[in-house]
C-alpha atoms as a PDB file:
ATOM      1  CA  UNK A   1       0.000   0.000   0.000  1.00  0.00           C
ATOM      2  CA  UNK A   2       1.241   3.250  -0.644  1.00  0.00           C
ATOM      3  CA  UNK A   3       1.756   5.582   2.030  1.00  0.00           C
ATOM      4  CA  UNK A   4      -0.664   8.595   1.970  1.00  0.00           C
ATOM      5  CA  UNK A   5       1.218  12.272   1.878  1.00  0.00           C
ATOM      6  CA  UNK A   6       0.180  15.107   4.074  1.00  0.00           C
ATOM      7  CA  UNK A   7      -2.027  17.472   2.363  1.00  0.00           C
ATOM      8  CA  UNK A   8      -0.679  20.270   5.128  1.00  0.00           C
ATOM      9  CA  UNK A   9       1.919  21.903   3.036  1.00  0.00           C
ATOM     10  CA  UNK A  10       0.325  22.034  -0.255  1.00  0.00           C
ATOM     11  CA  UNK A  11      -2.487  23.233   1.766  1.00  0.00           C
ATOM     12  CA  UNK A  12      -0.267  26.215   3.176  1.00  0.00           C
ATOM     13  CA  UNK A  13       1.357  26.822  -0.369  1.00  0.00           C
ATOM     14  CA  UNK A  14      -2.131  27.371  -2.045  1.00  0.00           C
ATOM     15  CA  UNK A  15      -3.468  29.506   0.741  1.00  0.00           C
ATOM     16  CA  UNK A  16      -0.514  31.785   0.436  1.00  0.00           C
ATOM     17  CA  UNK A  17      -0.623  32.120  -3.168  1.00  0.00           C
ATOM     18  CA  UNK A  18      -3.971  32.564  -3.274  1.00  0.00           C
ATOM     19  CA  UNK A  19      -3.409  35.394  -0.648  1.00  0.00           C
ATOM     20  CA  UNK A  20      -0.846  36.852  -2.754  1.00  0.00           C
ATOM     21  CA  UNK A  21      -2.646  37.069  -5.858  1.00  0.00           C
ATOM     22  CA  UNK A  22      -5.419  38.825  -3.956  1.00  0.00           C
ATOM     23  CA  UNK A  23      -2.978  41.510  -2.077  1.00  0.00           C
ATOM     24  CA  UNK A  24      -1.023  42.526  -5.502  1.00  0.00           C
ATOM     25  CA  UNK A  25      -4.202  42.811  -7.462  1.00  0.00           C
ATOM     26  CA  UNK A  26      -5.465  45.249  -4.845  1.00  0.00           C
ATOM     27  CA  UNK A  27      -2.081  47.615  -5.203  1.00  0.00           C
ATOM     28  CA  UNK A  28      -2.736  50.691  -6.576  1.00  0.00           C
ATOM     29  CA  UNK A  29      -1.896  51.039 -10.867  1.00  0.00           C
ATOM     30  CA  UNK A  30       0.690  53.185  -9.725  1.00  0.00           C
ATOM     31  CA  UNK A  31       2.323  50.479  -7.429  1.00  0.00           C
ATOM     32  CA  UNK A  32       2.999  48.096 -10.420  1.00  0.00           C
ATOM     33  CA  UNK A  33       5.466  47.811 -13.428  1.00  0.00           C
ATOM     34  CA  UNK A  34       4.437  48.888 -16.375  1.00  0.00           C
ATOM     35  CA  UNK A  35       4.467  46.175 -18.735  1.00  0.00           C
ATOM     36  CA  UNK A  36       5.031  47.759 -22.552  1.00  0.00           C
ATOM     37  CA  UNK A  37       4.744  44.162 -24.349  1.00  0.00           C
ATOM     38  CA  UNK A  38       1.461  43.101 -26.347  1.00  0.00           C
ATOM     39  CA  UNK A  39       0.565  39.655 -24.369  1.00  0.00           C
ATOM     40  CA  UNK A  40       2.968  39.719 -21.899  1.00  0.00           C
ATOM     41  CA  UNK A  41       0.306  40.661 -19.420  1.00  0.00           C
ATOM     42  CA  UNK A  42      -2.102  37.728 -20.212  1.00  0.00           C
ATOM     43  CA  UNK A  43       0.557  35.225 -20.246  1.00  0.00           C
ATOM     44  CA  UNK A  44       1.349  36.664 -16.720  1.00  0.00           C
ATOM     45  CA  UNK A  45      -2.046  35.919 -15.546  1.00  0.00           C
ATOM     46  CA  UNK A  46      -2.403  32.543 -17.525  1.00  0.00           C
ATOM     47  CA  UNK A  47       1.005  31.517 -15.287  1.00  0.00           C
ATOM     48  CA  UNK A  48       0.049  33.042 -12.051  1.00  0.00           C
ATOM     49  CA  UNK A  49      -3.275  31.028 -12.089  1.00  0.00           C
ATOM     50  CA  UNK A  50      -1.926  27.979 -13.554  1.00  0.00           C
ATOM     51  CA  UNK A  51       0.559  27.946 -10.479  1.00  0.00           C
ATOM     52  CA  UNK A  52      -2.221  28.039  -8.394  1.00  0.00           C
ATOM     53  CA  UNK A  53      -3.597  25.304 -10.130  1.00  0.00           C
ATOM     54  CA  UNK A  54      -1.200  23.238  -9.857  1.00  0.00           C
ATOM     55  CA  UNK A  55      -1.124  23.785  -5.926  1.00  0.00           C
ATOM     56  CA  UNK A  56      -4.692  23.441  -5.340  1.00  0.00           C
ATOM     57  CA  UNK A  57      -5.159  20.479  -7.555  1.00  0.00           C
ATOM     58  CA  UNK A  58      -2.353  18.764  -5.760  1.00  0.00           C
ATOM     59  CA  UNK A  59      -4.217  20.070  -1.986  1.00  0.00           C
ATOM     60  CA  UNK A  60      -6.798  18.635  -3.293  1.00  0.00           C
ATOM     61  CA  UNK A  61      -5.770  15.059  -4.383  1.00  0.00           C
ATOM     62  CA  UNK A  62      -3.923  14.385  -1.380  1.00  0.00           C
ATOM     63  CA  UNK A  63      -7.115  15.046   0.714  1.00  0.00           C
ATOM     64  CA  UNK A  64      -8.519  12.362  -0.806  1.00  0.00           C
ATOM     65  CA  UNK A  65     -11.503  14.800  -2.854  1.00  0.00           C
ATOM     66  CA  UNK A  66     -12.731  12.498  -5.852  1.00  0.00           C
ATOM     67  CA  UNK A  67     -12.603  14.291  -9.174  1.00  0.00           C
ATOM     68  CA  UNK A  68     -16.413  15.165  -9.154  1.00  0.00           C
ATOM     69  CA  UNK A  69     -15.203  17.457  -5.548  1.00  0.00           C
ATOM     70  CA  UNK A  70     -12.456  18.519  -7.894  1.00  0.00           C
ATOM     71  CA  UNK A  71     -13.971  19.987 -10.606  1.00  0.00           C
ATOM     72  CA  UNK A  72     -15.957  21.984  -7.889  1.00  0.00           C
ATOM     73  CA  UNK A  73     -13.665  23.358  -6.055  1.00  0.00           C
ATOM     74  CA  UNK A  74     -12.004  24.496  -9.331  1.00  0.00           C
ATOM     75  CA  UNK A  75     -15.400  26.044 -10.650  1.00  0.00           C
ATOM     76  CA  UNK A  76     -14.985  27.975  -7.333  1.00  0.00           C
ATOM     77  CA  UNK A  77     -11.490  28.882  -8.384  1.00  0.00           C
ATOM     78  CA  UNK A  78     -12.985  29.936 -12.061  1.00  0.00           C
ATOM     79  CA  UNK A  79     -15.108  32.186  -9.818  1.00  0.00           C
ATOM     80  CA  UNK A  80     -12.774  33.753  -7.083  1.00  0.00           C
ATOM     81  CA  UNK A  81     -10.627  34.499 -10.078  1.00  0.00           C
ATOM     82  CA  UNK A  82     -13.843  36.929 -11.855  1.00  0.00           C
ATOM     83  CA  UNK A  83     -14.203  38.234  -8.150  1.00  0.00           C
ATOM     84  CA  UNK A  84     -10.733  39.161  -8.283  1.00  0.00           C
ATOM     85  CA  UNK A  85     -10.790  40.885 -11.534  1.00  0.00           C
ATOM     86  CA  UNK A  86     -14.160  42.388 -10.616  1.00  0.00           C
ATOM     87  CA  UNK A  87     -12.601  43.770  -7.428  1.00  0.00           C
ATOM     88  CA  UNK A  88     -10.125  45.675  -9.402  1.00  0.00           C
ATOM     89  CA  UNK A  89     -13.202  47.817 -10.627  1.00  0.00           C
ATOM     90  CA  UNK A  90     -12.755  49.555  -6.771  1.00  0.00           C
ATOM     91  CA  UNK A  91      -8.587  50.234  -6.522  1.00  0.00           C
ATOM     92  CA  UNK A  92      -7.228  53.517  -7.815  1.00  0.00           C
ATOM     93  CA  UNK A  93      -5.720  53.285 -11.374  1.00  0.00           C
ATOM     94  CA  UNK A  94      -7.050  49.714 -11.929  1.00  0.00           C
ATOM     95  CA  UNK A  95     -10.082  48.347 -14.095  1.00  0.00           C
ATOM     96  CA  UNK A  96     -11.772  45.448 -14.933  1.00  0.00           C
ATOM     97  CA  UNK A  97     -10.955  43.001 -18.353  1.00  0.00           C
ATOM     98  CA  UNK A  98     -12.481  40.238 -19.443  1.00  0.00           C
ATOM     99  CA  UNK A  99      -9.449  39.031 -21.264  1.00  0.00           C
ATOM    100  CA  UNK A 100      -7.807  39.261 -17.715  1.00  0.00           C
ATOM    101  CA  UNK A 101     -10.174  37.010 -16.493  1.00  0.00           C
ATOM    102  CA  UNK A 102     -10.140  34.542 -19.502  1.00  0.00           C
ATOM    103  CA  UNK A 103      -6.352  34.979 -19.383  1.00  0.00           C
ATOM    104  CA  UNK A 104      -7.063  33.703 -15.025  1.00  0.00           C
ATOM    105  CA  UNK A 105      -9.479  30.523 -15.910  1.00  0.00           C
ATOM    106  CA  UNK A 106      -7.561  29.501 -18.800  1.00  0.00           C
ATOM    107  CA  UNK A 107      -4.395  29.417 -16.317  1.00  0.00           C
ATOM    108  CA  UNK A 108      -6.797  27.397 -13.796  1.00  0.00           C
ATOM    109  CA  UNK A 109      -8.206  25.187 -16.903  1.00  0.00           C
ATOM    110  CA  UNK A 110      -4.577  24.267 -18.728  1.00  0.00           C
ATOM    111  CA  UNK A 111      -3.618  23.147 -14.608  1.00  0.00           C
ATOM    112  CA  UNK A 112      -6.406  20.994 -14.087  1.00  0.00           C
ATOM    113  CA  UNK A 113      -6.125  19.784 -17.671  1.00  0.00           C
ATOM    114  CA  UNK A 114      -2.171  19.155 -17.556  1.00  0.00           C
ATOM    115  CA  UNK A 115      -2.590  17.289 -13.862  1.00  0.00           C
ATOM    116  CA  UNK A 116      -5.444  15.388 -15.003  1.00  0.00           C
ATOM    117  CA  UNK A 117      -3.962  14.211 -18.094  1.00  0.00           C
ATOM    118  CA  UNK A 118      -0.649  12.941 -16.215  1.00  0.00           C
ATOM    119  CA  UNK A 119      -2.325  11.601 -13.616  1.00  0.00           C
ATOM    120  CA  UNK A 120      -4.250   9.391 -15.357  1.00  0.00           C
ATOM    121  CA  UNK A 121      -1.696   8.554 -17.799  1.00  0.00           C
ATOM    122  CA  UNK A 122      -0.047   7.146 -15.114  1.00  0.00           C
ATOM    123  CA  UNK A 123      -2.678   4.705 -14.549  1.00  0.00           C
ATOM    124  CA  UNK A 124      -3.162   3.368 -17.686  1.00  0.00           C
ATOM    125  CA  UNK A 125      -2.310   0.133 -18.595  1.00  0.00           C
ATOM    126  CA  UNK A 126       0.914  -0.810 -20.504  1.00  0.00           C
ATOM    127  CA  UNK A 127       0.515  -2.192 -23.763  1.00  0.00           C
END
Protein backbone atom coordinates (compact mmCIF):
# COMPACT_ATOMS: atom_id res chain seq x y z
CA UNK A 1 0.00 0.00 0.00
CA UNK A 2 1.24 3.25 -0.64
CA UNK A 3 1.76 5.58 2.03
CA UNK A 4 -0.66 8.59 1.97
CA UNK A 5 1.22 12.27 1.88
CA UNK A 6 0.18 15.11 4.07
CA UNK A 7 -2.03 17.47 2.36
CA UNK A 8 -0.68 20.27 5.13
CA UNK A 9 1.92 21.90 3.04
CA UNK A 10 0.33 22.03 -0.26
CA UNK A 11 -2.49 23.23 1.77
CA UNK A 12 -0.27 26.22 3.18
CA UNK A 13 1.36 26.82 -0.37
CA UNK A 14 -2.13 27.37 -2.04
CA UNK A 15 -3.47 29.51 0.74
CA UNK A 16 -0.51 31.79 0.44
CA UNK A 17 -0.62 32.12 -3.17
CA UNK A 18 -3.97 32.56 -3.27
CA UNK A 19 -3.41 35.39 -0.65
CA UNK A 20 -0.85 36.85 -2.75
CA UNK A 21 -2.65 37.07 -5.86
CA UNK A 22 -5.42 38.83 -3.96
CA UNK A 23 -2.98 41.51 -2.08
CA UNK A 24 -1.02 42.53 -5.50
CA UNK A 25 -4.20 42.81 -7.46
CA UNK A 26 -5.46 45.25 -4.84
CA UNK A 27 -2.08 47.61 -5.20
CA UNK A 28 -2.74 50.69 -6.58
CA UNK A 29 -1.90 51.04 -10.87
CA UNK A 30 0.69 53.18 -9.72
CA UNK A 31 2.32 50.48 -7.43
CA UNK A 32 3.00 48.10 -10.42
CA UNK A 33 5.47 47.81 -13.43
CA UNK A 34 4.44 48.89 -16.38
CA UNK A 35 4.47 46.17 -18.73
CA UNK A 36 5.03 47.76 -22.55
CA UNK A 37 4.74 44.16 -24.35
CA UNK A 38 1.46 43.10 -26.35
CA UNK A 39 0.57 39.65 -24.37
CA UNK A 40 2.97 39.72 -21.90
CA UNK A 41 0.31 40.66 -19.42
CA UNK A 42 -2.10 37.73 -20.21
CA UNK A 43 0.56 35.23 -20.25
CA UNK A 44 1.35 36.66 -16.72
CA UNK A 45 -2.05 35.92 -15.55
CA UNK A 46 -2.40 32.54 -17.53
CA UNK A 47 1.01 31.52 -15.29
CA UNK A 48 0.05 33.04 -12.05
CA UNK A 49 -3.27 31.03 -12.09
CA UNK A 50 -1.93 27.98 -13.55
CA UNK A 51 0.56 27.95 -10.48
CA UNK A 52 -2.22 28.04 -8.39
CA UNK A 53 -3.60 25.30 -10.13
CA UNK A 54 -1.20 23.24 -9.86
CA UNK A 55 -1.12 23.78 -5.93
CA UNK A 56 -4.69 23.44 -5.34
CA UNK A 57 -5.16 20.48 -7.55
CA UNK A 58 -2.35 18.76 -5.76
CA UNK A 59 -4.22 20.07 -1.99
CA UNK A 60 -6.80 18.64 -3.29
CA UNK A 61 -5.77 15.06 -4.38
CA UNK A 62 -3.92 14.39 -1.38
CA UNK A 63 -7.12 15.05 0.71
CA UNK A 64 -8.52 12.36 -0.81
CA UNK A 65 -11.50 14.80 -2.85
CA UNK A 66 -12.73 12.50 -5.85
CA UNK A 67 -12.60 14.29 -9.17
CA UNK A 68 -16.41 15.17 -9.15
CA UNK A 69 -15.20 17.46 -5.55
CA UNK A 70 -12.46 18.52 -7.89
CA UNK A 71 -13.97 19.99 -10.61
CA UNK A 72 -15.96 21.98 -7.89
CA UNK A 73 -13.66 23.36 -6.06
CA UNK A 74 -12.00 24.50 -9.33
CA UNK A 75 -15.40 26.04 -10.65
CA UNK A 76 -14.99 27.97 -7.33
CA UNK A 77 -11.49 28.88 -8.38
CA UNK A 78 -12.98 29.94 -12.06
CA UNK A 79 -15.11 32.19 -9.82
CA UNK A 80 -12.77 33.75 -7.08
CA UNK A 81 -10.63 34.50 -10.08
CA UNK A 82 -13.84 36.93 -11.86
CA UNK A 83 -14.20 38.23 -8.15
CA UNK A 84 -10.73 39.16 -8.28
CA UNK A 85 -10.79 40.89 -11.53
CA UNK A 86 -14.16 42.39 -10.62
CA UNK A 87 -12.60 43.77 -7.43
CA UNK A 88 -10.12 45.67 -9.40
CA UNK A 89 -13.20 47.82 -10.63
CA UNK A 90 -12.75 49.55 -6.77
CA UNK A 91 -8.59 50.23 -6.52
CA UNK A 92 -7.23 53.52 -7.81
CA UNK A 93 -5.72 53.28 -11.37
CA UNK A 94 -7.05 49.71 -11.93
CA UNK A 95 -10.08 48.35 -14.10
CA UNK A 96 -11.77 45.45 -14.93
CA UNK A 97 -10.96 43.00 -18.35
CA UNK A 98 -12.48 40.24 -19.44
CA UNK A 99 -9.45 39.03 -21.26
CA UNK A 100 -7.81 39.26 -17.72
CA UNK A 101 -10.17 37.01 -16.49
CA UNK A 102 -10.14 34.54 -19.50
CA UNK A 103 -6.35 34.98 -19.38
CA UNK A 104 -7.06 33.70 -15.03
CA UNK A 105 -9.48 30.52 -15.91
CA UNK A 106 -7.56 29.50 -18.80
CA UNK A 107 -4.40 29.42 -16.32
CA UNK A 108 -6.80 27.40 -13.80
CA UNK A 109 -8.21 25.19 -16.90
CA UNK A 110 -4.58 24.27 -18.73
CA UNK A 111 -3.62 23.15 -14.61
CA UNK A 112 -6.41 20.99 -14.09
CA UNK A 113 -6.13 19.78 -17.67
CA UNK A 114 -2.17 19.16 -17.56
CA UNK A 115 -2.59 17.29 -13.86
CA UNK A 116 -5.44 15.39 -15.00
CA UNK A 117 -3.96 14.21 -18.09
CA UNK A 118 -0.65 12.94 -16.22
CA UNK A 119 -2.33 11.60 -13.62
CA UNK A 120 -4.25 9.39 -15.36
CA UNK A 121 -1.70 8.55 -17.80
CA UNK A 122 -0.05 7.15 -15.11
CA UNK A 123 -2.68 4.70 -14.55
CA UNK A 124 -3.16 3.37 -17.69
CA UNK A 125 -2.31 0.13 -18.59
CA UNK A 126 0.91 -0.81 -20.50
CA UNK A 127 0.52 -2.19 -23.76
Amino acid sequence: MKPVKSARLPMLLTIIWWVAIWVVSSLPADELPTVDEVGVDKLAHVGVYFILGILLDTWLRRKGLTLKQRLGVFALAVISAFADEYHQHFIPGRSVSIWDFVANASGLVLAWLWRFIRHDKSKRPQH
